[in-house]
C-alpha atoms as a PDB file:
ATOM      1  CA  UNK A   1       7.637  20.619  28.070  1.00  0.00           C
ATOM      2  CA  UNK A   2       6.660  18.500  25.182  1.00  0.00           C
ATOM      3  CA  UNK A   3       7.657  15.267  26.426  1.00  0.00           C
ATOM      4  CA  UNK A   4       8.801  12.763  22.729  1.00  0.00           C
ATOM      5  CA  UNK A   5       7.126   9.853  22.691  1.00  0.00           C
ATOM      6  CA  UNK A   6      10.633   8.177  24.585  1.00  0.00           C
ATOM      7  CA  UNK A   7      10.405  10.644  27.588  1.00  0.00           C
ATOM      8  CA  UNK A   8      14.006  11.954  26.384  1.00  0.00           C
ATOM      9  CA  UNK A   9      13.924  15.732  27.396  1.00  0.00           C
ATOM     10  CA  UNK A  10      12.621  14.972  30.678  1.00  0.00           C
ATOM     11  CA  UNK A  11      15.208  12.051  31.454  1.00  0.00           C
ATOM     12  CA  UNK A  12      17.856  14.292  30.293  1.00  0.00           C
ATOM     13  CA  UNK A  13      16.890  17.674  32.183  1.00  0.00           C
ATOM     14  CA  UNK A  14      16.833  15.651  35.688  1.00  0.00           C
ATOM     15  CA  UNK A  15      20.571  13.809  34.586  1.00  0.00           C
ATOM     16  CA  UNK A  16      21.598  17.531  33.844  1.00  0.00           C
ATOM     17  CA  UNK A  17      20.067  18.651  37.097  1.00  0.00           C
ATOM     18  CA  UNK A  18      21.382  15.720  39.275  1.00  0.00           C
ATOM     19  CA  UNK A  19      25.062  16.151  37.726  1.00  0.00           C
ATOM     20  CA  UNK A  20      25.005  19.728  37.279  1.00  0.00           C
ATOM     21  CA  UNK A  21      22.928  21.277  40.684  1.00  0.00           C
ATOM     22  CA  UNK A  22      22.285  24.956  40.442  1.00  0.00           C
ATOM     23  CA  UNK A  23      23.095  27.017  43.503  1.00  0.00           C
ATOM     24  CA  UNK A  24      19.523  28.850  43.129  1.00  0.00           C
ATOM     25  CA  UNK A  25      16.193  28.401  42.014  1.00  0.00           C
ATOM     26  CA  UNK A  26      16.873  30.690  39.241  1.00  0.00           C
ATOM     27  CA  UNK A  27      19.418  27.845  37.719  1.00  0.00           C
ATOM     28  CA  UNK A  28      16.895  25.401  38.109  1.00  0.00           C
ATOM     29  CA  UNK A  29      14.329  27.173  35.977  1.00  0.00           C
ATOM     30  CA  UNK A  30      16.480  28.295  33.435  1.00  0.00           C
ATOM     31  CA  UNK A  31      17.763  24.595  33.221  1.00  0.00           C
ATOM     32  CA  UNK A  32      13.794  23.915  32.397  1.00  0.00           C
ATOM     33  CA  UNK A  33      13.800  26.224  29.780  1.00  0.00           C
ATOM     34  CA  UNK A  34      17.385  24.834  28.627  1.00  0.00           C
ATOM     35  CA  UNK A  35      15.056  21.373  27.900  1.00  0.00           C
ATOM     36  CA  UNK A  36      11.999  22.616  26.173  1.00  0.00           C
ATOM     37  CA  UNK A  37       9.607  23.861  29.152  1.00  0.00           C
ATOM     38  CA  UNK A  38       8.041  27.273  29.027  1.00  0.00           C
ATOM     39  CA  UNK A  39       5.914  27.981  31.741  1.00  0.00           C
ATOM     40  CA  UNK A  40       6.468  29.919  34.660  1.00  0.00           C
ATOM     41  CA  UNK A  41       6.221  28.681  37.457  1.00  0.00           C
ATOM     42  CA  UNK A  42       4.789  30.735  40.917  1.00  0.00           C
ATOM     43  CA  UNK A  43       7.799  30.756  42.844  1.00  0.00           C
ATOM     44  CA  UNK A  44       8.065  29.620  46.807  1.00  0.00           C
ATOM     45  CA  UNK A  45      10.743  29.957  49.116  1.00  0.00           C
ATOM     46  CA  UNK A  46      11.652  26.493  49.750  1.00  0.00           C
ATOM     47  CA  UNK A  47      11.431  25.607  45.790  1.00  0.00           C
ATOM     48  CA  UNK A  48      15.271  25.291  46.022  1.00  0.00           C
ATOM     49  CA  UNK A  49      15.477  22.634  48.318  1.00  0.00           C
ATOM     50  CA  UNK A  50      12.424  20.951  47.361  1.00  0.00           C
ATOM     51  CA  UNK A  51      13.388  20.133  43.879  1.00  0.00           C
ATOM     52  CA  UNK A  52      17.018  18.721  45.600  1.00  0.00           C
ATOM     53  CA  UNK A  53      14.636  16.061  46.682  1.00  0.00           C
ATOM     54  CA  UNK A  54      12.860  15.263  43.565  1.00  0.00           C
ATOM     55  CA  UNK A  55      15.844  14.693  42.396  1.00  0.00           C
ATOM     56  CA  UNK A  56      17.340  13.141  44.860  1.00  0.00           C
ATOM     57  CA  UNK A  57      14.379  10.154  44.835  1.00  0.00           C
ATOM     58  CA  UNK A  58      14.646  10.025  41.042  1.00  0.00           C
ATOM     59  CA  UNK A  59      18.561   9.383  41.443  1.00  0.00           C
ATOM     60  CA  UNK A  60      17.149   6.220  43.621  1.00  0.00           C
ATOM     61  CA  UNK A  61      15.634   5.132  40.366  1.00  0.00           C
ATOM     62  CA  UNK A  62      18.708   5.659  38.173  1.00  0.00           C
ATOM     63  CA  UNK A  63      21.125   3.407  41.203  1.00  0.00           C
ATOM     64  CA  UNK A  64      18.443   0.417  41.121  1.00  0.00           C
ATOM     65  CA  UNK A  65      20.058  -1.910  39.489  1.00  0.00           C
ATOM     66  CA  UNK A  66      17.388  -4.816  39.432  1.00  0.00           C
ATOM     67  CA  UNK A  67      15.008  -4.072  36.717  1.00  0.00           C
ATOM     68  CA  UNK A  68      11.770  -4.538  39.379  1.00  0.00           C
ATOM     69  CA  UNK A  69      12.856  -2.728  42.276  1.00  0.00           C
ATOM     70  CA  UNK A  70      13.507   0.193  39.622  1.00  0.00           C
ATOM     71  CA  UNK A  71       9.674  -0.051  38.778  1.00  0.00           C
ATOM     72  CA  UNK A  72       8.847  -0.595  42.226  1.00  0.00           C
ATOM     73  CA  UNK A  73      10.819   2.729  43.271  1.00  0.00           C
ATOM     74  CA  UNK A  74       9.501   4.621  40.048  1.00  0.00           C
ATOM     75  CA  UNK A  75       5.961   3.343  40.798  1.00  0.00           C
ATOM     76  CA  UNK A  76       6.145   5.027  44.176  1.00  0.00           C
ATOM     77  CA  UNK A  77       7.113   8.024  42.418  1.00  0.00           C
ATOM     78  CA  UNK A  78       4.438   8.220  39.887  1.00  0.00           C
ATOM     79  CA  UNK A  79       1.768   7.719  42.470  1.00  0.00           C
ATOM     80  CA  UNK A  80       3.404  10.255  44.877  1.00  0.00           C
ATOM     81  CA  UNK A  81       3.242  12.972  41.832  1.00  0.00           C
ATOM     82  CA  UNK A  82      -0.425  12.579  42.040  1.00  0.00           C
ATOM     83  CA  UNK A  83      -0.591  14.641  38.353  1.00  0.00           C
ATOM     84  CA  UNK A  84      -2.600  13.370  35.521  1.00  0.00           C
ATOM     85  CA  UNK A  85      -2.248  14.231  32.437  1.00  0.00           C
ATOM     86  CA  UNK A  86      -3.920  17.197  30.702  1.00  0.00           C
ATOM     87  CA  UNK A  87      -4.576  18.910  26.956  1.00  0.00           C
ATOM     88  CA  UNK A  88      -3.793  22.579  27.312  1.00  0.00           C
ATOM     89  CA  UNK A  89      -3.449  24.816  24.652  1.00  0.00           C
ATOM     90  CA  UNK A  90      -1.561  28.110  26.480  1.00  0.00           C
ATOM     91  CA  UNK A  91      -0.419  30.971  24.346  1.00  0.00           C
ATOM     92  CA  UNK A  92      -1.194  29.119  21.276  1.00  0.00           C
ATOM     93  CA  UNK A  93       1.463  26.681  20.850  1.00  0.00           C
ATOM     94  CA  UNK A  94      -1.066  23.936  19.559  1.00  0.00           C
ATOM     95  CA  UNK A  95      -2.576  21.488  21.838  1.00  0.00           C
ATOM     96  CA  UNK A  96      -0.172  19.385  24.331  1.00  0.00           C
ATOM     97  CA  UNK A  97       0.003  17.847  27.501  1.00  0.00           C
ATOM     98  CA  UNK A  98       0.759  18.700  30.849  1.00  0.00           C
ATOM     99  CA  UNK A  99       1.166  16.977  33.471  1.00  0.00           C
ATOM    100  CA  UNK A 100       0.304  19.023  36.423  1.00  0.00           C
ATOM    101  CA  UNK A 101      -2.550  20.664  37.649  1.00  0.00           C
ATOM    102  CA  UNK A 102      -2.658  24.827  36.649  1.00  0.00           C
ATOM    103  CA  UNK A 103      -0.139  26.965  39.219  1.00  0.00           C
ATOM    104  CA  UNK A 104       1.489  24.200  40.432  1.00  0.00           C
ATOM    105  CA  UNK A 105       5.056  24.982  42.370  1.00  0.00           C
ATOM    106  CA  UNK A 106       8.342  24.162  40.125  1.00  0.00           C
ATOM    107  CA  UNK A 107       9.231  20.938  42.364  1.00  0.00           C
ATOM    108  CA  UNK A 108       5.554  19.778  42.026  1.00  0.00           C
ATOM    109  CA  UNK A 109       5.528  20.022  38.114  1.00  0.00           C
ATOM    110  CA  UNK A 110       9.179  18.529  37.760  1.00  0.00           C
ATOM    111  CA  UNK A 111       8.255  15.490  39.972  1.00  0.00           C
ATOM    112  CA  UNK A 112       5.390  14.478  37.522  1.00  0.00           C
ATOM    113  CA  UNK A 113       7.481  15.664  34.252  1.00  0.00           C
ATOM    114  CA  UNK A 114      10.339  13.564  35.603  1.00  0.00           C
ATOM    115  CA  UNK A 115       8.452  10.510  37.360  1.00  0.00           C
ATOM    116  CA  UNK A 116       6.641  10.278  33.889  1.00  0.00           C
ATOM    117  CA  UNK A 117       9.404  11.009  31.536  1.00  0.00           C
ATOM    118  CA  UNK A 118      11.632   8.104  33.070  1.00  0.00           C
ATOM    119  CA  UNK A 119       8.472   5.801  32.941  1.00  0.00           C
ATOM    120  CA  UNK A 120       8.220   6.592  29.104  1.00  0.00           C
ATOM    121  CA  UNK A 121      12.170   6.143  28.518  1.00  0.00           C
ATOM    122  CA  UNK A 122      12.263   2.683  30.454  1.00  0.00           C
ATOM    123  CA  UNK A 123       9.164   1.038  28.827  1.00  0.00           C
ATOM    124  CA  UNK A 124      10.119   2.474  25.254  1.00  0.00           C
ATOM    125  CA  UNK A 125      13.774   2.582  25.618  1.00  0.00           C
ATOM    126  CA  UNK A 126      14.523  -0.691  27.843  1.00  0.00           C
ATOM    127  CA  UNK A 127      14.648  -0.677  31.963  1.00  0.00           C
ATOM    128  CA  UNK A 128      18.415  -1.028  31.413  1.00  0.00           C
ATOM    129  CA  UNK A 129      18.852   2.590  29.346  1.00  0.00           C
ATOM    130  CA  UNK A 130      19.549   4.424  32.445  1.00  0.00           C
ATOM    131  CA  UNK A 131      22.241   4.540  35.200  1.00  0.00           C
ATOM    132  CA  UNK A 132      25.567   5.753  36.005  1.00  0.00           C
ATOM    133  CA  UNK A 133      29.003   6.293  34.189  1.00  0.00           C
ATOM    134  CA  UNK A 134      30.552   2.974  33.674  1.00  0.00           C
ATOM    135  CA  UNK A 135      33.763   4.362  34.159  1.00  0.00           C
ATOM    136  CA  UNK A 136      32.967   5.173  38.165  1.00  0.00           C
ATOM    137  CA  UNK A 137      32.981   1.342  38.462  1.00  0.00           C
ATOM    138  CA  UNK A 138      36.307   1.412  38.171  1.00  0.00           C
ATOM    139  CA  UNK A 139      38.717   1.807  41.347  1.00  0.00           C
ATOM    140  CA  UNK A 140      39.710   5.635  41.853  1.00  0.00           C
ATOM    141  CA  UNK A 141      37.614   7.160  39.477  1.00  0.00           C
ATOM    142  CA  UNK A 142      35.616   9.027  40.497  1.00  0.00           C
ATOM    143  CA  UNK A 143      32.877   9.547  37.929  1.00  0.00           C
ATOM    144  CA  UNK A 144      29.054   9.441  39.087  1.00  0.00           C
ATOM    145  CA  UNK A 145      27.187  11.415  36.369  1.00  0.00           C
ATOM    146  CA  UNK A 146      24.141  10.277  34.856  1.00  0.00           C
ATOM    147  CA  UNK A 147      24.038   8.012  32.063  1.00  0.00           C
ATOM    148  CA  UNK A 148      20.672   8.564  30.061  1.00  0.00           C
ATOM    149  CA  UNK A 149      21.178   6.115  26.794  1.00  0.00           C
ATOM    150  CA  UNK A 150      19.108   7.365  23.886  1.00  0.00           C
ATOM    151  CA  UNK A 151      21.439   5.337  21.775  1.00  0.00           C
ATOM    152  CA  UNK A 152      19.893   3.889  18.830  1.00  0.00           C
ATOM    153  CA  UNK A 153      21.927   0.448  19.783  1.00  0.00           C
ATOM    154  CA  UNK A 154      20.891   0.641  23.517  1.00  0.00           C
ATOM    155  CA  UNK A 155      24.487   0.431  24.796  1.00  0.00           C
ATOM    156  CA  UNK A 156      26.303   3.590  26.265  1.00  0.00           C
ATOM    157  CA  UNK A 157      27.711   2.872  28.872  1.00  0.00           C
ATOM    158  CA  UNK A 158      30.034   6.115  29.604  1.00  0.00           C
ATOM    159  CA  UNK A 159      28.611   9.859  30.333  1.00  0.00           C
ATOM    160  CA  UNK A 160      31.130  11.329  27.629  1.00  0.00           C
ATOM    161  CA  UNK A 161      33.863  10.248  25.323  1.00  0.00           C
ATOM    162  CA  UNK A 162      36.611  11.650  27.750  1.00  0.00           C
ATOM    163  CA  UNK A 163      34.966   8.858  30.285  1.00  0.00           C
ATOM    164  CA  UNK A 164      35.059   6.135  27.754  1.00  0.00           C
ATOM    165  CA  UNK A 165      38.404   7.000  26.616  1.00  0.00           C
ATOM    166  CA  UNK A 166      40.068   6.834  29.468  1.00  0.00           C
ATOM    167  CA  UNK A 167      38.579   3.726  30.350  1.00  0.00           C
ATOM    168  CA  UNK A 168      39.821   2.431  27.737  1.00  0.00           C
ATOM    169  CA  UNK A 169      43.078   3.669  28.327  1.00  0.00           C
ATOM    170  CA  UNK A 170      43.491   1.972  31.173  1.00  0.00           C
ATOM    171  CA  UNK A 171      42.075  -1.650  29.719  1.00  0.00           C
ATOM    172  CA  UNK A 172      45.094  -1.057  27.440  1.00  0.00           C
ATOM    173  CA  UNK A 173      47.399  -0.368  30.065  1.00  0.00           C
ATOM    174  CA  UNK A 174      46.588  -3.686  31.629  1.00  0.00           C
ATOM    175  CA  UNK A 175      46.426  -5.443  28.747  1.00  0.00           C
ATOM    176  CA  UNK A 176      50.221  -4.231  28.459  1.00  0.00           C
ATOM    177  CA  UNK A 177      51.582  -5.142  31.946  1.00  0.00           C
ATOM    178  CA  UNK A 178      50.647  -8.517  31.705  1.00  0.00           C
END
């Protein structure tokens, strides 16, 4: 994956993954290739499973709302990834970096793509550009996807225009009963 200097793809492959789960490890690896990565990966049986959790901790990230206990939770993350960076140059698509050390399992390699990528999109982006659909906040809807703002204004707040439409819907249905 060639992460952009924002950490967008990677940000935006773990919102698709945590909104979207596959029901094998065959969905999650095509999702990689969906957002730009194109290794294989050795597979193991409990890949599946494994990557739930990665994602599950990152989602810890995306519901902190306080802007240091989101560094404090992505700090633990980076550290657990234990990857550092490193230039490869594999079947010739010019020199990039990886972050994981060579054969390492899918869940390994998306913890350090994803623990990195969000640290890139918060410290570029703003600690506030991630989070979940504004229009879940609201009572009896029931909307919890991702919200990964790559906005050039820094403000979305809803996952898709259907979610900010109907939000605003019903501000103009209150507006009219009162």
């Amino acid at each position: 994956m060639h992460l952009n200097p924002y950490g967008e793809y990677a940000v935006l492959l773990a919102a698709s993954l945590a909104d979207d789960w596959p029901s094998a490890r065959a969905g999650i690896e095509a999702r990689t290739r969906d957002f730009g990565m194109t290794m294989a990966f050795p597979e193991a049986p409990d890949d599946h499973p494994r990557t739930r959790r990665v994602i599950d901790d990152w989602l810890t990230v995306v519901d902190a709302t306080d802007p240091r206990e989101r560094a404090h939770l992505l700090n633990a993350q980076l550290a657990d990834a234990a990857a550092y960076p490193r230039l490869t140059d594999h079947d010739d698509e010019g020199w990039h970096l990886h972050y994981r050390d060579e054969d390492q399992s899918l869940p390994h390699v998306l913890h350090a793509v994803i623990s990195v990528g969000t640290a890139l999109h918060l410290t570029t982006r703003g600690m506030h550009r991630l989070g979940r659909c504004a229009a879940g906040l609201a009572p009896g809807d029931p909307c919890t996807a991702v919200v990964v703002d790559v906005t050039r204004n820094g403000r979305q707040r809803y996952c898709s225009v259907r979610c900010a439409n109907r939000a605003a819907v019903r501000r103009h249905r209150a507006r009219a009963q009162t």
